[in-house]
C-alpha atoms as a PDB file:
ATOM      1  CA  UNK A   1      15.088 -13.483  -4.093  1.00  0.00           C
ATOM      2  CA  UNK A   2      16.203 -15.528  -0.886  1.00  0.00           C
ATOM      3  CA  UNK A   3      13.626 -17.995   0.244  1.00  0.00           C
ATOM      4  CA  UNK A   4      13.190 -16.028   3.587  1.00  0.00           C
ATOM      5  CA  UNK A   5      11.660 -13.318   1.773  1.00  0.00           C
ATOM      6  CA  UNK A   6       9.071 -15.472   0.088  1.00  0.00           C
ATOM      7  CA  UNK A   7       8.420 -17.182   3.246  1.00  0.00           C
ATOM      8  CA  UNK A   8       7.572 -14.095   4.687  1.00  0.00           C
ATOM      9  CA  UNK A   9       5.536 -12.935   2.089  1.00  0.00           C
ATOM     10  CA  UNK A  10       3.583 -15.931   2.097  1.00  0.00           C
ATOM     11  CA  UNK A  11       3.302 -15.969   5.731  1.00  0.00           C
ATOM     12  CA  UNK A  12       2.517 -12.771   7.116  1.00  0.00           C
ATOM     13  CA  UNK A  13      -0.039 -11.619   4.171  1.00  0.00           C
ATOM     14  CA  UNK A  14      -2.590 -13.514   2.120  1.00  0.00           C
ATOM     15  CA  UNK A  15      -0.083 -13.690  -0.873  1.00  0.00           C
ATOM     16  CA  UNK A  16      -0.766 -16.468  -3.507  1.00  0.00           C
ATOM     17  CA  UNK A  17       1.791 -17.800  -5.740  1.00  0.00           C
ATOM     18  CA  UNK A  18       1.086 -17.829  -9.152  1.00  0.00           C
ATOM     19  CA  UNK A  19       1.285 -20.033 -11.863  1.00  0.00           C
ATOM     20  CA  UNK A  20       0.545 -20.681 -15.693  1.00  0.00           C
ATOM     21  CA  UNK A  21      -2.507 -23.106 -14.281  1.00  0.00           C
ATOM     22  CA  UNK A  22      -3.746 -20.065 -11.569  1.00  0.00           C
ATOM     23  CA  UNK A  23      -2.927 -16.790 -13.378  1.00  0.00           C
ATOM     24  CA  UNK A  24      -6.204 -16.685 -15.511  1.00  0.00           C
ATOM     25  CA  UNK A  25      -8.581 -16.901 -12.204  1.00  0.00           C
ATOM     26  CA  UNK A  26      -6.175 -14.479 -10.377  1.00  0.00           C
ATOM     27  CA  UNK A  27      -7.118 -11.964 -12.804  1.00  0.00           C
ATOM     28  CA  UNK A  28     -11.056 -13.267 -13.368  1.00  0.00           C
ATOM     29  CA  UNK A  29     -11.131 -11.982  -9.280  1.00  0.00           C
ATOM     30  CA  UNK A  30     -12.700  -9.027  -9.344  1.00  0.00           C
ATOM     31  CA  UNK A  31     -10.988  -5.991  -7.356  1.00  0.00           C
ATOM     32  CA  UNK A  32      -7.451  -4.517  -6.603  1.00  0.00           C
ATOM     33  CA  UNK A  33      -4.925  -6.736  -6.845  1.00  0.00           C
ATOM     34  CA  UNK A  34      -0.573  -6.897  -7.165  1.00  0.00           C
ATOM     35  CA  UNK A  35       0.999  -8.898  -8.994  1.00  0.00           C
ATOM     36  CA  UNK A  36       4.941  -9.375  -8.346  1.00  0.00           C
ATOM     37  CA  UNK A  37       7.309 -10.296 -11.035  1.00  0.00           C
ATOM     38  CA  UNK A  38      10.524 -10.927  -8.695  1.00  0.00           C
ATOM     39  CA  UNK A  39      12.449 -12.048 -11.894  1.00  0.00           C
ATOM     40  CA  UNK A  40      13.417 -15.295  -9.956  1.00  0.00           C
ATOM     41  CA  UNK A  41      16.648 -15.803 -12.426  1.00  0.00           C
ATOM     42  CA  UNK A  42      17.631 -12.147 -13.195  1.00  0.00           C
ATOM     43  CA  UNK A  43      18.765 -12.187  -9.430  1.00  0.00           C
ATOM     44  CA  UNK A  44      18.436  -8.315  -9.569  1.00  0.00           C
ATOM     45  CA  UNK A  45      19.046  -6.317  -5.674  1.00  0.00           C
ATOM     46  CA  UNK A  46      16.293  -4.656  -5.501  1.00  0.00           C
ATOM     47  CA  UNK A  47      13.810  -8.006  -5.988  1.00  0.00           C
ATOM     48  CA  UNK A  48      13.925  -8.118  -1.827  1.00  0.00           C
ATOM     49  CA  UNK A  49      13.172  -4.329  -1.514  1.00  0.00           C
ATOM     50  CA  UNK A  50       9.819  -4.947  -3.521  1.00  0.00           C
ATOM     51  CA  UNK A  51       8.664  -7.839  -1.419  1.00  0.00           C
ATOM     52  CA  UNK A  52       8.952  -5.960   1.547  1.00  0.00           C
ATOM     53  CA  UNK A  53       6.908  -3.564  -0.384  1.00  0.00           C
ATOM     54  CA  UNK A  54       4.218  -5.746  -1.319  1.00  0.00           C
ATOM     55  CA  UNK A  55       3.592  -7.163   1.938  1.00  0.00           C
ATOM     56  CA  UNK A  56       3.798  -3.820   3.541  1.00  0.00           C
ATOM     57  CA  UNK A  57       0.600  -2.837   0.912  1.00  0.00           C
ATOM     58  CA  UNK A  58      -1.414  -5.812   1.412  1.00  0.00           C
ATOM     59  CA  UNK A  59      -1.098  -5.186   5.055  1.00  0.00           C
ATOM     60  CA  UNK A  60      -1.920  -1.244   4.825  1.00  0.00           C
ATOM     61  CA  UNK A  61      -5.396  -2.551   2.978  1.00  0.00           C
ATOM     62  CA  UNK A  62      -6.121  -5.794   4.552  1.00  0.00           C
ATOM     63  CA  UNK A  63      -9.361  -7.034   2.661  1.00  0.00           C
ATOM     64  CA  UNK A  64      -8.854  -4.940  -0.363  1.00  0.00           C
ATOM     65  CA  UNK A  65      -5.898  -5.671  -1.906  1.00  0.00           C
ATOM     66  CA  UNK A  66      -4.884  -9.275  -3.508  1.00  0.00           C
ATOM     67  CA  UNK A  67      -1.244 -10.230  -4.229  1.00  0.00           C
ATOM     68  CA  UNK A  68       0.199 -12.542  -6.304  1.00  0.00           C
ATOM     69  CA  UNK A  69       3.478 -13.879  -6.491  1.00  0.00           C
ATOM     70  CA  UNK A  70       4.286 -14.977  -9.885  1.00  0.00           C
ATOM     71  CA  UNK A  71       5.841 -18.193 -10.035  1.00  0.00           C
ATOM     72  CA  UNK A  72       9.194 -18.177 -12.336  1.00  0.00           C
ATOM     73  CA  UNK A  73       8.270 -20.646 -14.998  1.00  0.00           C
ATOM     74  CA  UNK A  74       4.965 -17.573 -15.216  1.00  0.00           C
ATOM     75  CA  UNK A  75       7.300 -14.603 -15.285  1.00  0.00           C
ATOM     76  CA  UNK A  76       7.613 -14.414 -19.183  1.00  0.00           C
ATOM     77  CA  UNK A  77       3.464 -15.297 -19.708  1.00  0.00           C
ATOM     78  CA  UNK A  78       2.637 -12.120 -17.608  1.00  0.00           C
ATOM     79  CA  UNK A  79       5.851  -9.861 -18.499  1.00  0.00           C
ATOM     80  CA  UNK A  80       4.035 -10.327 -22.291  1.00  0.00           C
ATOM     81  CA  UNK A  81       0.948  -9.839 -21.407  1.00  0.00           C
ATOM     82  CA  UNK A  82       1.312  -6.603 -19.048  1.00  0.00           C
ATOM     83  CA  UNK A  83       4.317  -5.674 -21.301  1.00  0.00           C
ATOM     84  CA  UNK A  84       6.567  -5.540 -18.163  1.00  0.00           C
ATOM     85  CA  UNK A  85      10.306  -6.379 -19.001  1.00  0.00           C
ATOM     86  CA  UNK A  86      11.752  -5.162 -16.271  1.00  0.00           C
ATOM     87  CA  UNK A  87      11.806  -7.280 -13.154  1.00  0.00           C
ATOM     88  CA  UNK A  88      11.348  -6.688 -10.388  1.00  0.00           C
ATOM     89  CA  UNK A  89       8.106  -4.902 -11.040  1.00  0.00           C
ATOM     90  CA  UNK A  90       4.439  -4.770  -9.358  1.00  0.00           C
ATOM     91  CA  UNK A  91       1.749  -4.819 -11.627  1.00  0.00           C
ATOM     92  CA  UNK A  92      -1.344  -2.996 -10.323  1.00  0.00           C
ATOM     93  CA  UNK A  93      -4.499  -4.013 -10.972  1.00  0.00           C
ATOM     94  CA  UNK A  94      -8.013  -3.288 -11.113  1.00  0.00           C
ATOM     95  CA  UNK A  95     -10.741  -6.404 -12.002  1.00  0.00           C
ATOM     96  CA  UNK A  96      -7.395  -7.859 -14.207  1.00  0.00           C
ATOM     97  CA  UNK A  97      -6.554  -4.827 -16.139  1.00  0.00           C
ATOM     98  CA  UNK A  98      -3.103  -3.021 -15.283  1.00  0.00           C
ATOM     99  CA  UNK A  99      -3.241   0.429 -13.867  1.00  0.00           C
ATOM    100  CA  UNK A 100      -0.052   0.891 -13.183  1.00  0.00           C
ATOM    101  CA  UNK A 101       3.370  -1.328 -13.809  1.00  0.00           C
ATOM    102  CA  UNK A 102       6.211  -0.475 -11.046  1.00  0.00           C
ATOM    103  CA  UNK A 103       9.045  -1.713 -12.225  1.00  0.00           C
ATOM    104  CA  UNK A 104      12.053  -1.459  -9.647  1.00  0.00           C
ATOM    105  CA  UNK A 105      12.273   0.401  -5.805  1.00  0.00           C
ATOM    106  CA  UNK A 106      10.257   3.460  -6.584  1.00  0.00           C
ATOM    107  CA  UNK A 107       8.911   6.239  -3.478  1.00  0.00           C
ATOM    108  CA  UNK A 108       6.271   4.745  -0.997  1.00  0.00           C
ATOM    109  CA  UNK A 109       3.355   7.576  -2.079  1.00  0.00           C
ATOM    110  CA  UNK A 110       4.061   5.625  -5.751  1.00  0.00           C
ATOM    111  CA  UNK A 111       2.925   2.526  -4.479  1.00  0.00           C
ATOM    112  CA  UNK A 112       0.233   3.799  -2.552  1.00  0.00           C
ATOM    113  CA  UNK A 113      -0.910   6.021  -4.891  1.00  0.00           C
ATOM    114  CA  UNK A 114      -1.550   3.188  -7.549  1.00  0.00           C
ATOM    115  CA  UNK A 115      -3.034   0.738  -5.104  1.00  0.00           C
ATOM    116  CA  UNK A 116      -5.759   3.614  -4.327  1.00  0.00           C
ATOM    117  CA  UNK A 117      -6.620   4.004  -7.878  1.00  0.00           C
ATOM    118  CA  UNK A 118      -6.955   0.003  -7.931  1.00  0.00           C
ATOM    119  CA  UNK A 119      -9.507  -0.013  -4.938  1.00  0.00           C
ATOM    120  CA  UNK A 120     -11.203   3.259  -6.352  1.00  0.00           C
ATOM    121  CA  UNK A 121     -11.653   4.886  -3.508  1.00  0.00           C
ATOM    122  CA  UNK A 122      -9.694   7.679  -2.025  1.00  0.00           C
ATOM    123  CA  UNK A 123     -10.574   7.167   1.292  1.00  0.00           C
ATOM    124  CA  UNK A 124      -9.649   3.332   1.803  1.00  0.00           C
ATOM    125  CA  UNK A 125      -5.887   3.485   2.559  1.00  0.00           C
ATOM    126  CA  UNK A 126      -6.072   1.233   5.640  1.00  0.00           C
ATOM    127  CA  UNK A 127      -2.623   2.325   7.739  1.00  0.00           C
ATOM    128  CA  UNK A 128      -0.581   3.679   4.638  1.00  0.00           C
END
């Protein structure tokens, strides 16, 4: 993924990037949260697709939704854990436990729908 893309990621949403020292209080947040596995050395196409996705969700539920960018020496920690080998992929979450793994470009109402189950509530879908 080209540095512009994490750059704007970082900038334009409250994204955090996370690590093996961070990912255990990412998930001990409670709430709806994203985590991105970019696959920073599988250097796959659709990795920039995804970002623009994530960014586009945490801006559709501003206050709701967490992301986290997961740092590459990370990637393999959380693929295990979420048992998520393919990357890209965003792993939905709800107080740290997956509901739903989205692994490659999939159709906008995908995204969305997950992220509303992660909130758990129907009616929150800020501008999506």
């Amino acid at each position: 993924m080209s540095q512009a893309l994490i750059d704007m990621l970082l900038r334009d949403t409250d994204c955090a990037r996370v690590d093996g020292r961070s990912l255990d209080g990412f998930l001990n947040t409670p709430g709806a949260a994203v985590l991105f596995v970019a696959g920073f050395n599988a250097k796959r196409g659709e990795t920039g697709d995804v970002a623009v996705v994530l960014r586009e969700l945490l801006l559709d539920f501003p206050g709701t939704l967490r992301g986290g960018l997961v740092a590459a020496e990370a990637e393999p920690t959380v693929q295990t854990r979420f048992k998520a080998p393919v990357v890209p992929c965003l792993i939905v979450l709800r107080d740290g436990e997956p509901v739903a793994k989205l692994p490659g470009i999939k159709d906008w109402e995908d995204y969305v729908r997950a992220v509303k189950e992660a909130v758990g509530d129907s009616e929150q879908m800020g501008n999506a």
